[in-house]
C-alpha atoms as a PDB file:
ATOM      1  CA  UNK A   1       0.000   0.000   0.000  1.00  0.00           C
ATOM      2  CA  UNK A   2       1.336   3.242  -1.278  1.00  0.00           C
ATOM      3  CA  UNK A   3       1.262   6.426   1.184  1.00  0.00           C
ATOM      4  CA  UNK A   4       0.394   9.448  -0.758  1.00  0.00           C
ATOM      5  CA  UNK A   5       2.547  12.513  -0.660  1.00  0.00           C
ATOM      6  CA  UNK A   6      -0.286  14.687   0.350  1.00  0.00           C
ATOM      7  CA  UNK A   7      -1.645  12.202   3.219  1.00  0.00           C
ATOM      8  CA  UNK A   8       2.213  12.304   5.015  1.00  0.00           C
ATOM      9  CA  UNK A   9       1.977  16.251   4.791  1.00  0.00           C
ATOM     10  CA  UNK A  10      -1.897  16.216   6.379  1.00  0.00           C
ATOM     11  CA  UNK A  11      -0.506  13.406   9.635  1.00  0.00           C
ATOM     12  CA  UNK A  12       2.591  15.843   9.517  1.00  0.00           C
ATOM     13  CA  UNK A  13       0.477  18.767  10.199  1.00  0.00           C
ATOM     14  CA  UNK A  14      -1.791  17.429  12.297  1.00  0.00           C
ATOM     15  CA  UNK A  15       1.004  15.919  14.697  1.00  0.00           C
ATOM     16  CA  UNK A  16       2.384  19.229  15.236  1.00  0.00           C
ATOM     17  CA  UNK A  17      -0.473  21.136  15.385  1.00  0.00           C
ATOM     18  CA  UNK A  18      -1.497  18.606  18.431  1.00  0.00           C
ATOM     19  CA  UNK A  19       1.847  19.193  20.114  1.00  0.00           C
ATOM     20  CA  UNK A  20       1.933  23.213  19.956  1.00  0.00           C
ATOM     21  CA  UNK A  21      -1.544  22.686  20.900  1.00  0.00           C
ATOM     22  CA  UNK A  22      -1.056  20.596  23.746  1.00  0.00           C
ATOM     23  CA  UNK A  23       2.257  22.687  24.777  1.00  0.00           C
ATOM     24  CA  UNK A  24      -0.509  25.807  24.786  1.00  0.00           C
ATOM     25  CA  UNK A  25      -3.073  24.299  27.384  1.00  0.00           C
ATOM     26  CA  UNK A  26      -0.368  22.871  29.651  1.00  0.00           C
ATOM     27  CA  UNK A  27       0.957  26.971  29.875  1.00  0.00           C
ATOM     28  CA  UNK A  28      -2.697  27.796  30.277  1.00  0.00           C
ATOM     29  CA  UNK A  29      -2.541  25.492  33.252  1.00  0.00           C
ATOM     30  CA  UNK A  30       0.267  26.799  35.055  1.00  0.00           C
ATOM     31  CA  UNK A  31      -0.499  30.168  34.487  1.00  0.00           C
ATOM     32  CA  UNK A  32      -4.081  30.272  35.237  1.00  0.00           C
ATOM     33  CA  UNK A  33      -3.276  27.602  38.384  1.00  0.00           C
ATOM     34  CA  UNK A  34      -6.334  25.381  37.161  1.00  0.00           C
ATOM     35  CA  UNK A  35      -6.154  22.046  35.752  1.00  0.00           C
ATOM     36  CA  UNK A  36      -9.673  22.449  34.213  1.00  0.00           C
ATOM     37  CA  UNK A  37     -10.523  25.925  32.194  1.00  0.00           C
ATOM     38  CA  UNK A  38     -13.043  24.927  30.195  1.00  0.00           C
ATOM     39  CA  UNK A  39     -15.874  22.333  30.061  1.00  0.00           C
ATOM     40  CA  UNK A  40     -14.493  20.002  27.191  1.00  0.00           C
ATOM     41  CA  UNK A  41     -11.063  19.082  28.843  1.00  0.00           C
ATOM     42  CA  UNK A  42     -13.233  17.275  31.927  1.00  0.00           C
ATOM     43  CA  UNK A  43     -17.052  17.576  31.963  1.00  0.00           C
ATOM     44  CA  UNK A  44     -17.099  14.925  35.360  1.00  0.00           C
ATOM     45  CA  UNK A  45     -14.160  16.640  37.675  1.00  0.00           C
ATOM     46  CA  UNK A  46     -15.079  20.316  36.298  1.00  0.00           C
ATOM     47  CA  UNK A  47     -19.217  19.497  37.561  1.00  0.00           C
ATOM     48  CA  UNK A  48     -17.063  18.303  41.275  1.00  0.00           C
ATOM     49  CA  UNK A  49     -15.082  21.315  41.627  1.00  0.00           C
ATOM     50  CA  UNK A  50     -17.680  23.308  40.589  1.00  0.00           C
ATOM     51  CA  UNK A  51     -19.973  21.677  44.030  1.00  0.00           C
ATOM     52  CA  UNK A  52     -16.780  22.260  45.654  1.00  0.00           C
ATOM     53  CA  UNK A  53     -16.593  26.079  45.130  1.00  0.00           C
ATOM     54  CA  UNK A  54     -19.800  26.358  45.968  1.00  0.00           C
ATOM     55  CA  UNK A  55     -19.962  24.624  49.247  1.00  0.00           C
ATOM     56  CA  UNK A  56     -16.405  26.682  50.536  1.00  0.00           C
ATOM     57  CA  UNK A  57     -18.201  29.453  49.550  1.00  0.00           C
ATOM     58  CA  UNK A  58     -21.565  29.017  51.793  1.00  0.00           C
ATOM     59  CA  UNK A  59     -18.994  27.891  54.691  1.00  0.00           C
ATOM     60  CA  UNK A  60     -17.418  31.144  54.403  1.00  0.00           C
ATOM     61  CA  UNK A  61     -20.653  32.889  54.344  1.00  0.00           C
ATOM     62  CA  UNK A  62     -21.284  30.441  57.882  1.00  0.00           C
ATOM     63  CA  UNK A  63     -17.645  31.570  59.144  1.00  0.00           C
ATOM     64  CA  UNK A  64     -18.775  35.286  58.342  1.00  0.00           C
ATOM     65  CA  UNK A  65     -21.840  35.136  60.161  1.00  0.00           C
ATOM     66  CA  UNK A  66     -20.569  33.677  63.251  1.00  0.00           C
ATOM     67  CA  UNK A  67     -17.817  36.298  63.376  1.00  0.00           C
ATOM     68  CA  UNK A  68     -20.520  39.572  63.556  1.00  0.00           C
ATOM     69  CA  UNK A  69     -22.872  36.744  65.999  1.00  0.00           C
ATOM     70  CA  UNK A  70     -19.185  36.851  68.361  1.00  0.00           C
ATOM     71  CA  UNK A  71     -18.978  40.313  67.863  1.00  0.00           C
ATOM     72  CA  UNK A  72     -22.334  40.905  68.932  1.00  0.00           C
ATOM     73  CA  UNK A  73     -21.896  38.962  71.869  1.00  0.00           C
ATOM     74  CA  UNK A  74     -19.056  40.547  72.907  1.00  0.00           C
ATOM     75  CA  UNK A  75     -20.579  43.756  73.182  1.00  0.00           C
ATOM     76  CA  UNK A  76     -23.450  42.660  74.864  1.00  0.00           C
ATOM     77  CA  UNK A  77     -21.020  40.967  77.297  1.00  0.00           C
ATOM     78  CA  UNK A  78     -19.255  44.385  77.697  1.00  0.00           C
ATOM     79  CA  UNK A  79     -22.902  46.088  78.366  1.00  0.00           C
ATOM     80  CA  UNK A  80     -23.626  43.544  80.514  1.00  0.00           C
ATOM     81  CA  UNK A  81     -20.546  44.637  82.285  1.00  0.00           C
ATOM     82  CA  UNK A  82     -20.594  47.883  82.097  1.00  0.00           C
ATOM     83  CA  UNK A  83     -23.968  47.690  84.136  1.00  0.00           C
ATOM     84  CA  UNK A  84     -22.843  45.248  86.145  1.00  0.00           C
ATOM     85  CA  UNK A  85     -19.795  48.098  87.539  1.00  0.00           C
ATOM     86  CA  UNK A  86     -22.867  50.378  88.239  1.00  0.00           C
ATOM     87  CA  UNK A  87     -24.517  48.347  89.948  1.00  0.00           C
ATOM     88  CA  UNK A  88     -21.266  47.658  92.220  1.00  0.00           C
ATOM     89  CA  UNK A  89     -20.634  51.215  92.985  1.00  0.00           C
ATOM     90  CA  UNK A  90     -24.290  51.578  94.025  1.00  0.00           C
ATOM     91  CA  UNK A  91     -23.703  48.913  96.052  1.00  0.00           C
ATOM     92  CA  UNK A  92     -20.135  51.077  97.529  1.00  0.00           C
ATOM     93  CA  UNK A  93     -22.577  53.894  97.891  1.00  0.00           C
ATOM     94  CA  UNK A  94     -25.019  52.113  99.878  1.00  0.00           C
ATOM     95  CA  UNK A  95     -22.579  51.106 101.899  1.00  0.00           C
ATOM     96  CA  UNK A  96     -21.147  54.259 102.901  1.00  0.00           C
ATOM     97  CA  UNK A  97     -24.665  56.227 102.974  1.00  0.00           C
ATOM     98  CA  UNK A  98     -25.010  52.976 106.025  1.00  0.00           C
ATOM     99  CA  UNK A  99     -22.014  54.121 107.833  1.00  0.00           C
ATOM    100  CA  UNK A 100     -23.714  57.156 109.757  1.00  0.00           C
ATOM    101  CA  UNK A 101     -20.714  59.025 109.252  1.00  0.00           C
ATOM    102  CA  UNK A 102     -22.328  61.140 106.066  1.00  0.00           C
ATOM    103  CA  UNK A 103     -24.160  64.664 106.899  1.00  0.00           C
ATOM    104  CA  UNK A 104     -27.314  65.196 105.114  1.00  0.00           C
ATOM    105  CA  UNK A 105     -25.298  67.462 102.643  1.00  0.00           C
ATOM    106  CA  UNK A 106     -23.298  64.217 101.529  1.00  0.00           C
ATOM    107  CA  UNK A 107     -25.884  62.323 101.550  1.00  0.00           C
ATOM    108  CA  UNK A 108     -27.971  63.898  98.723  1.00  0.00           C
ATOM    109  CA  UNK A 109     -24.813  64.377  96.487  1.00  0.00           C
ATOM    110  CA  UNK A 110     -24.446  60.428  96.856  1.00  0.00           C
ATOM    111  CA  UNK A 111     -28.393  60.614  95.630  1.00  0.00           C
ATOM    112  CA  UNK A 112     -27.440  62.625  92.616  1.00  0.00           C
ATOM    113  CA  UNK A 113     -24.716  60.487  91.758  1.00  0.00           C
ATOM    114  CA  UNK A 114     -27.383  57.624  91.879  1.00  0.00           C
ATOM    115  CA  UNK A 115     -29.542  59.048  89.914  1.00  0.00           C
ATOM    116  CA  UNK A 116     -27.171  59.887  87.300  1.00  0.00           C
ATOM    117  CA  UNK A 117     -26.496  55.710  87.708  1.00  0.00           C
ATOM    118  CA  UNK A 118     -30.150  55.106  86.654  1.00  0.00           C
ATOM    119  CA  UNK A 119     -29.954  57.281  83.234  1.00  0.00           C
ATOM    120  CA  UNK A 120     -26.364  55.364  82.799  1.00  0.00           C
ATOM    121  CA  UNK A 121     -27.970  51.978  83.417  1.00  0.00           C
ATOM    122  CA  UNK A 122     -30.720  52.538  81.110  1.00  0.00           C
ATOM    123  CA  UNK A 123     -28.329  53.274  78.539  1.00  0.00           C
ATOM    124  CA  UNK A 124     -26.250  50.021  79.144  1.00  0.00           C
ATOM    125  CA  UNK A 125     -29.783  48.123  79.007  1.00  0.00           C
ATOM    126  CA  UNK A 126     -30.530  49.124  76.046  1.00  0.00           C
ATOM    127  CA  UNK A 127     -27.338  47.965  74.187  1.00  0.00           C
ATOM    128  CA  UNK A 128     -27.313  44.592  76.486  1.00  0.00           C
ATOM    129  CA  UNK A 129     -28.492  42.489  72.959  1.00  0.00           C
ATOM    130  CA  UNK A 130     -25.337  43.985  71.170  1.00  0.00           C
ATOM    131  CA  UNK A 131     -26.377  45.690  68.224  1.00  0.00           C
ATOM    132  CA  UNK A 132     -24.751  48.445  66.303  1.00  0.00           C
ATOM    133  CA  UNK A 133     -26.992  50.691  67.967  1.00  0.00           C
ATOM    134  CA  UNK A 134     -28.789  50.672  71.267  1.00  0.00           C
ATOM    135  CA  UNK A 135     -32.688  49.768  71.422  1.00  0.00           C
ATOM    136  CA  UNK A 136     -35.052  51.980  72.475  1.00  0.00           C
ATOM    137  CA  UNK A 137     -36.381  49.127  75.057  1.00  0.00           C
ATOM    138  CA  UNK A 138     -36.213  50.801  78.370  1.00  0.00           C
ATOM    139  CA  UNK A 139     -37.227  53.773  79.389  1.00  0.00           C
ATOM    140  CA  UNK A 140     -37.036  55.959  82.300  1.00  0.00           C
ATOM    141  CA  UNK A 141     -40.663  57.139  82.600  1.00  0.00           C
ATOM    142  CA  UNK A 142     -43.419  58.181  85.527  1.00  0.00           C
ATOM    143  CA  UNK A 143     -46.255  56.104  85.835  1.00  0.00           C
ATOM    144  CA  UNK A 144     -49.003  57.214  88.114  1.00  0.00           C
ATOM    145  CA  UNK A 145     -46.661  59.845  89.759  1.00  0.00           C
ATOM    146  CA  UNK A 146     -44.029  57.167  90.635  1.00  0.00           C
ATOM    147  CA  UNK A 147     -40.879  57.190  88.663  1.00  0.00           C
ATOM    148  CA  UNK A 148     -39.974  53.633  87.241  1.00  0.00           C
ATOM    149  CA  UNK A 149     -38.355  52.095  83.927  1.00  0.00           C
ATOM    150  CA  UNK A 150     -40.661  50.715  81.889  1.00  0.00           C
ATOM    151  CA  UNK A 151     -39.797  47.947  78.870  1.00  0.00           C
ATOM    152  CA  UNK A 152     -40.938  47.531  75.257  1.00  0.00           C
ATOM    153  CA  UNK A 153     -39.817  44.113  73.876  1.00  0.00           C
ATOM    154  CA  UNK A 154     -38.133  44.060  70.785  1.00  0.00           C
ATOM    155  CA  UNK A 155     -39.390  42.051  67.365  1.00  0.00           C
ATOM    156  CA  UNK A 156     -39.393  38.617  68.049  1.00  0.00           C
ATOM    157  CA  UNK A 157     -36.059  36.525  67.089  1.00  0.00           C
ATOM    158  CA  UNK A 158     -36.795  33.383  64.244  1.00  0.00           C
ATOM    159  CA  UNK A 159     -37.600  30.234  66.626  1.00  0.00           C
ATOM    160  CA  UNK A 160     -38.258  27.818  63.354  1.00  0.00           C
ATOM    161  CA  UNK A 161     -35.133  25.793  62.032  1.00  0.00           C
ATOM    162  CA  UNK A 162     -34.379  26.339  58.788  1.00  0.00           C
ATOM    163  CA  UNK A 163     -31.621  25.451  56.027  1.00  0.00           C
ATOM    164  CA  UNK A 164     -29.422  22.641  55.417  1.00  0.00           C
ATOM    165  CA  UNK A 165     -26.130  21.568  56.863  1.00  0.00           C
ATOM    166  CA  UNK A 166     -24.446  24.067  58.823  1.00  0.00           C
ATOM    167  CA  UNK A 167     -26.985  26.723  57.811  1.00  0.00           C
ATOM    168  CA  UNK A 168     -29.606  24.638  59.480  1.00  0.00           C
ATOM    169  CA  UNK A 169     -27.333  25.131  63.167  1.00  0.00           C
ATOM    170  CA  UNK A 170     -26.724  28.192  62.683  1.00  0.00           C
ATOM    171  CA  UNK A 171     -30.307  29.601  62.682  1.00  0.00           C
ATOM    172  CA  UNK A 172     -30.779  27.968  65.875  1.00  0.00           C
ATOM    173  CA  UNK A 173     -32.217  30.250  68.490  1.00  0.00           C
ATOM    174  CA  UNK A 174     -29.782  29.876  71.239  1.00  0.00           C
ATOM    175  CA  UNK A 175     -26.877  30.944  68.728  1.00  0.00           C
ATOM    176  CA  UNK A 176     -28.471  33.716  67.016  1.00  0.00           C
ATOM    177  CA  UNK A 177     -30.217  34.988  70.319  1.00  0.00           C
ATOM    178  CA  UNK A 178     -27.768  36.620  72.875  1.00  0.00           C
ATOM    179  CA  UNK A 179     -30.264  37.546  75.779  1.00  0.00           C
ATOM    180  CA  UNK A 180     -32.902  38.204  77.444  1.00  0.00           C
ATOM    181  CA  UNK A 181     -32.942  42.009  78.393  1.00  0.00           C
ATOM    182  CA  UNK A 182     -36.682  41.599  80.188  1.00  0.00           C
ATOM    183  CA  UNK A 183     -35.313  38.659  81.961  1.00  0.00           C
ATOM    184  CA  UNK A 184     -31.536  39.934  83.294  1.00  0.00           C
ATOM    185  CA  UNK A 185     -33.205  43.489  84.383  1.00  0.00           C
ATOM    186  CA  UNK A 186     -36.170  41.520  85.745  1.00  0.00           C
ATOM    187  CA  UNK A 187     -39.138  42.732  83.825  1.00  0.00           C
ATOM    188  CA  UNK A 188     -42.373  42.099  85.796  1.00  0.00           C
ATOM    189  CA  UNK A 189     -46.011  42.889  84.658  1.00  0.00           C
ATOM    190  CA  UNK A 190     -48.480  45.534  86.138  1.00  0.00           C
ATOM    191  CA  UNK A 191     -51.027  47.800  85.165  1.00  0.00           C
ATOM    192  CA  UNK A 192     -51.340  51.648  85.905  1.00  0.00           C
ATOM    193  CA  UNK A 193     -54.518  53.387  87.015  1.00  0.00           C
ATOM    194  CA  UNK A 194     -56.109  53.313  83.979  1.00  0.00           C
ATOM    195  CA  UNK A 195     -55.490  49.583  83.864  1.00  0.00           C
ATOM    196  CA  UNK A 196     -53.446  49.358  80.883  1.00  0.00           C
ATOM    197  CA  UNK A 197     -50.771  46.775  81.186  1.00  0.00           C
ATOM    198  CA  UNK A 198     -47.239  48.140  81.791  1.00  0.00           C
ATOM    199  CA  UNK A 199     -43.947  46.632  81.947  1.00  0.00           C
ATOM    200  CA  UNK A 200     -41.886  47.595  84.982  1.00  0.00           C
ATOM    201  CA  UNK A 201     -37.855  46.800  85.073  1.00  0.00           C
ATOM    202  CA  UNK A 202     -38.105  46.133  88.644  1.00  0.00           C
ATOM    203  CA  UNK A 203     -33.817  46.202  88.446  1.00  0.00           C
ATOM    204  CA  UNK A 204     -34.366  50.161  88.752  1.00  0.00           C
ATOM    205  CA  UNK A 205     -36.710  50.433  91.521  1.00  0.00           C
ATOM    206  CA  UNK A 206     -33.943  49.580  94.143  1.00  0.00           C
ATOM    207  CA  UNK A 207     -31.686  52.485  92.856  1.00  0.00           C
ATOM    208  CA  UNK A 208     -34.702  54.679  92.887  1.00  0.00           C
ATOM    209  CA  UNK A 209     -35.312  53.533  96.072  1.00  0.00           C
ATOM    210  CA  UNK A 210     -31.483  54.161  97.359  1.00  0.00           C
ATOM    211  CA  UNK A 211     -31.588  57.666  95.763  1.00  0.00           C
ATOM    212  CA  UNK A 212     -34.841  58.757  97.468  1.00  0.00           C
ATOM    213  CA  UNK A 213     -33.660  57.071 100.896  1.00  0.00           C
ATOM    214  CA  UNK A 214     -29.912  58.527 100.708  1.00  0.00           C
ATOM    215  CA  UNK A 215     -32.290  62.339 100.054  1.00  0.00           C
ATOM    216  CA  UNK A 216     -34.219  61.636 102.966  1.00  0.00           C
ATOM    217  CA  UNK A 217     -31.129  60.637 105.234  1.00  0.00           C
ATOM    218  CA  UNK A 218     -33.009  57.458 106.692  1.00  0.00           C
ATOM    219  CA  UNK A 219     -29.957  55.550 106.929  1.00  0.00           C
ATOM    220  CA  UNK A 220     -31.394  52.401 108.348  1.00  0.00           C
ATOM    221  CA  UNK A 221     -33.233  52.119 104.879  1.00  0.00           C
ATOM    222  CA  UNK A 222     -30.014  52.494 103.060  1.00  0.00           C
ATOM    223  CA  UNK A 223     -28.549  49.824 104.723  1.00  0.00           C
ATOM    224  CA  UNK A 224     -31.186  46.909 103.965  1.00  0.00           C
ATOM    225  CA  UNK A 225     -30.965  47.492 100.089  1.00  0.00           C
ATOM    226  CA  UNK A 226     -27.212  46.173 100.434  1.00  0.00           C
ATOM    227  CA  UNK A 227     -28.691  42.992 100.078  1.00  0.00           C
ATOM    228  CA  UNK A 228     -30.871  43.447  97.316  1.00  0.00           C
ATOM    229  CA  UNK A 229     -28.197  45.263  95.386  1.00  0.00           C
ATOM    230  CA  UNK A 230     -26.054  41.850  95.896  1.00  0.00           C
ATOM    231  CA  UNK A 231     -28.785  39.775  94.309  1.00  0.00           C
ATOM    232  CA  UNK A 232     -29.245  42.516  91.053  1.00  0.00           C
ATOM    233  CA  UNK A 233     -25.259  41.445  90.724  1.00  0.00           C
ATOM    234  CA  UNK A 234     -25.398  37.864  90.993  1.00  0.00           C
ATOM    235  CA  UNK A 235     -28.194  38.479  88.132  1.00  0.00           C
ATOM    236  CA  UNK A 236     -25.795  40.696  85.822  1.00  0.00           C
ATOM    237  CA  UNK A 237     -22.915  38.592  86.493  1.00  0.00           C
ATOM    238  CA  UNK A 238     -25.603  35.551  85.293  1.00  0.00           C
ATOM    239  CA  UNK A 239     -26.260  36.741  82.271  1.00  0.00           C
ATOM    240  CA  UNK A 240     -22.578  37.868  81.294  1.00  0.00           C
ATOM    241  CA  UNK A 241     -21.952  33.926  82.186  1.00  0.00           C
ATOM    242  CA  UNK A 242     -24.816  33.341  79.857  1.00  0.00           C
ATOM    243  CA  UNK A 243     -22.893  35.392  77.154  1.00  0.00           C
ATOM    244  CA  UNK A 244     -19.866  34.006  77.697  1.00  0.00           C
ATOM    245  CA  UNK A 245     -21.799  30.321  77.085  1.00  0.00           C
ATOM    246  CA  UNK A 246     -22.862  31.388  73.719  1.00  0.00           C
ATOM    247  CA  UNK A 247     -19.681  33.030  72.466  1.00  0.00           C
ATOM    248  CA  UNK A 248     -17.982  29.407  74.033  1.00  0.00           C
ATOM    249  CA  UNK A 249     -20.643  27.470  71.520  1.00  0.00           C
ATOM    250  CA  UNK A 250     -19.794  29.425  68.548  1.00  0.00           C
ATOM    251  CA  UNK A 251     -15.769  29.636  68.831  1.00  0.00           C
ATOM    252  CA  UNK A 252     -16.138  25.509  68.581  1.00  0.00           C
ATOM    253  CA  UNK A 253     -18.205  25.633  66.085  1.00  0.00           C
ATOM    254  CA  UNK A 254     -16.493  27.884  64.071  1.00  0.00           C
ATOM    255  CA  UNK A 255     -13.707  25.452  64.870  1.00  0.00           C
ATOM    256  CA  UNK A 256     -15.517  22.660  63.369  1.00  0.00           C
ATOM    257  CA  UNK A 257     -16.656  24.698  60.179  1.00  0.00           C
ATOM    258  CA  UNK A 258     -13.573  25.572  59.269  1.00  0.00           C
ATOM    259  CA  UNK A 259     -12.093  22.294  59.838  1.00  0.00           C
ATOM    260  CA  UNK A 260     -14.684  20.992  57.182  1.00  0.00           C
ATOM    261  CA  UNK A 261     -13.489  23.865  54.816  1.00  0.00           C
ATOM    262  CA  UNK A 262      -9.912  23.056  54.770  1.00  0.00           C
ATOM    263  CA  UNK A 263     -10.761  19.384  53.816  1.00  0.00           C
ATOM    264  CA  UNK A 264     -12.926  20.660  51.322  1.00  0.00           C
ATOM    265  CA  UNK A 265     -10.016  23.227  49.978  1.00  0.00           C
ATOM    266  CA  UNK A 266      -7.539  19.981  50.014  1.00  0.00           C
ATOM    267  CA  UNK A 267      -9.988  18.237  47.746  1.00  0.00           C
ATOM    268  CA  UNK A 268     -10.472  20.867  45.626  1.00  0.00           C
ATOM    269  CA  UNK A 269      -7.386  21.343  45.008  1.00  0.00           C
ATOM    270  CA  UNK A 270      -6.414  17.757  44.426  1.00  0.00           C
ATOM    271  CA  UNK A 271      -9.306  17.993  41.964  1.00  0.00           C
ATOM    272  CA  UNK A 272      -8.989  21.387  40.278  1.00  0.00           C
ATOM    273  CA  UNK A 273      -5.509  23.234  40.739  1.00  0.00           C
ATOM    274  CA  UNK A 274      -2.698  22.603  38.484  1.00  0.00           C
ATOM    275  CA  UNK A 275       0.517  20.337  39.772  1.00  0.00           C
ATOM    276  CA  UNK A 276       3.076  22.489  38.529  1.00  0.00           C
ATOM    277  CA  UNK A 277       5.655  19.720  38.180  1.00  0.00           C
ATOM    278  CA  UNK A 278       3.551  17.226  35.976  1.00  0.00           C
ATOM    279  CA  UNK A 279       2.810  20.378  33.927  1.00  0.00           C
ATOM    280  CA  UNK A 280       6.451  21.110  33.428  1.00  0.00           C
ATOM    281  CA  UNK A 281       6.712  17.059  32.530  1.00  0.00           C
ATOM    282  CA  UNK A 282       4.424  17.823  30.193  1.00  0.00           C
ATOM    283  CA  UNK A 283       5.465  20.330  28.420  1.00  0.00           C
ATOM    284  CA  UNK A 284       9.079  19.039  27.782  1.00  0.00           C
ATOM    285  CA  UNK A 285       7.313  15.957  26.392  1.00  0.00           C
ATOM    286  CA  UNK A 286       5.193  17.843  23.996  1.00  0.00           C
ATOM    287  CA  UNK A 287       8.323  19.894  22.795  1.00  0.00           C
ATOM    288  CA  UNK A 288      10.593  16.425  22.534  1.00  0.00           C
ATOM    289  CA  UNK A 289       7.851  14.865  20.651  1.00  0.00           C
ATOM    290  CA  UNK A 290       7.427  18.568  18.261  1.00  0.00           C
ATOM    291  CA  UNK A 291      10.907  17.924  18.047  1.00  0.00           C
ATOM    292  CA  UNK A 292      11.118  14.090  17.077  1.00  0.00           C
ATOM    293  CA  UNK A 293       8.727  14.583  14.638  1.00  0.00           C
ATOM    294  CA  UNK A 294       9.988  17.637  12.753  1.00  0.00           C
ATOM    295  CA  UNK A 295      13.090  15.569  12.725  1.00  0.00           C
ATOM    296  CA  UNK A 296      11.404  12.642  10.973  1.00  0.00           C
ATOM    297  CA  UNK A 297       9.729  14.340   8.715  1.00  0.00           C
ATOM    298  CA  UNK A 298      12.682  15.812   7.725  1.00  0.00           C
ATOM    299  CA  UNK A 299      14.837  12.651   6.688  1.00  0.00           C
ATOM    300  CA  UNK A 300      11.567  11.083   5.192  1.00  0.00           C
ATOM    301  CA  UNK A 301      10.533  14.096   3.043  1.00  0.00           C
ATOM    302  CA  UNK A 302      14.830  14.682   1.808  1.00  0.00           C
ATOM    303  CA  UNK A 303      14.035  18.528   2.137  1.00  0.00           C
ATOM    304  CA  UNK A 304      17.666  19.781   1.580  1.00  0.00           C
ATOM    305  CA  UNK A 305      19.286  22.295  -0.514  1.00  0.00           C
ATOM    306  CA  UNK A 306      21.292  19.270  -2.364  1.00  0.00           C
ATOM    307  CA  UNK A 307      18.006  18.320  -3.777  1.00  0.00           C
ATOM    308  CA  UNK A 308      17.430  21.684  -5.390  1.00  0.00           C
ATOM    309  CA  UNK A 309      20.954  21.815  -7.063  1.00  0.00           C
ATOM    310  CA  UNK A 310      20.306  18.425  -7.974  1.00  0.00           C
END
């Protein structure tokens, strides 16, 4: 069987036309870092890295979230202890207003420097749920001529489970929720004359009552809200425990997440990025084959300048 002239040049072509072509993708590979850049070269591992990007990129969305939840925590924690130092030096002023050595005149400055406590303490109640900004939900007020802090709750926090996979734990109440303001500054139901119900932060009423009892000088009355000034401690320092709980719960579980991302990034990588040194194997091969075969078809087509002068 005779081998035309013209079907040599067409597999001569065609060979190294493959090779510069082959040489071209490997480059592509290396300098791009991807093994697969476009659908054709790998349909099956291109359809696994593309599940793969997707999933790193939802547990980076997961990581993101719990990083503003901590941060949210951690300044309701610091709320929770910045009210938690008021509450202290009431307590210190209590104390000393007991001592019966305080004239009357000291006496009602340590009442204005309660009362200045109370506006401060509403202040660090309303930022005790961490956000950006603090919530209008307590609010130094006068019902019925008697001067309280009443409470608004805020919108209710999503209670149903939703999502898949870590997206599913992370909408869990007990993460997304820090606390309870009504609860920590002891929010207990009444109604006013009128008999419309109110919410009274009962927390306040023993600094209003130390103010007005350190005005009136009745010592003896200062000294039995020592006690109850304790308790309104143990209750801040509760929830701050509470806090710290919750931020405990997330750093492990941020832990875990990004545990589960780094295997994913391994396989991905394994799957999708571009080992440098094959590629360089590659290339060389595709140039010594270029090269064998430019070679042969040299001897086998007699392409010299002898032949012309012949």
């Amino acid at each position: 069987m005779r081998i035309s002239t013209h079907l040599f040049y067409k597999n001569l072509l065609s060979s190294i036309h493959r090779e510069h072509l082959g040489a071209a993708r490997v480059q592509e590979q290396i300098a791009s870092g991807r093994r697969i850049n476009r659908l054709s070269e790998d349909p099956a591992a291109l359809s696994q890295v593309l599940s793969l990007r997707t999933a790193t990129s939802e547990i980076r969305d997961y990581v993101l979230s719990i990083d503003l939840q901590r941060s949210r925590l951690n300044r309701a924690e610091e709320a929770l202890a910045q009210a938690t130092q008021v509450m202290q030096d009431a307590r210190v002023m209590a104390v000393q207003g007991a001592t019966g050595t305080y004239s009357p005149s000291d006496l009602k400055n340590l009442a204005f420097e309660v009362d200045r406590m109370i506006t401060a303490l509403v202040g660090f109640a309303n930022a005790s749920r961490g956000g950006v900004k603090p919530e209008g939900l307590f609010e130094r007020t006068v019902v019925d001529g008697q001067e309280m802090v009443v409470y608004t709750p805020p919108e209710v926090w999503l209670e149903q489970v939703t999502g898949e996979g870590w997206g599913r734990v992370l909408t869990l109440n007990k993460l997304v929720e820090t606390i309870d303001p009504g609860q920590v500054f002891q929010v207990e139901a009444m109604k006013d004359e009128g008999g419309n119900p109110v919410l009274r932060a009962t927390m306040f009423d023993a600094l209003f009552d130390l103010r007005d009892r350190l005005m009136a000088g009745e010592q003896s009355g200062v000294a039995g809200l020592i006690g109850v000034l304790e308790g309104h401690i143990d209750t801040l320092l509760q929830g701050r425990g509470d806090l710290g709980s919750r931020g405990y719960q997330l750093e492990k579980l941020q832990a875990q997440i990004q545990i589960q991302n780094e295997q994913l990034t391994e396989v991905l990588s394994k799957i999708g990025d571009t080992d440098v040194a094959e590629a360089v194997i590659r290339i060389n091969r595709h140039e010594l084959v270029l090269q064998a075969t430019l070679s042969t078809a040299a001897r086998l087509m007699h392409v010299s300048l002898l032949n012309y002068l012949r």
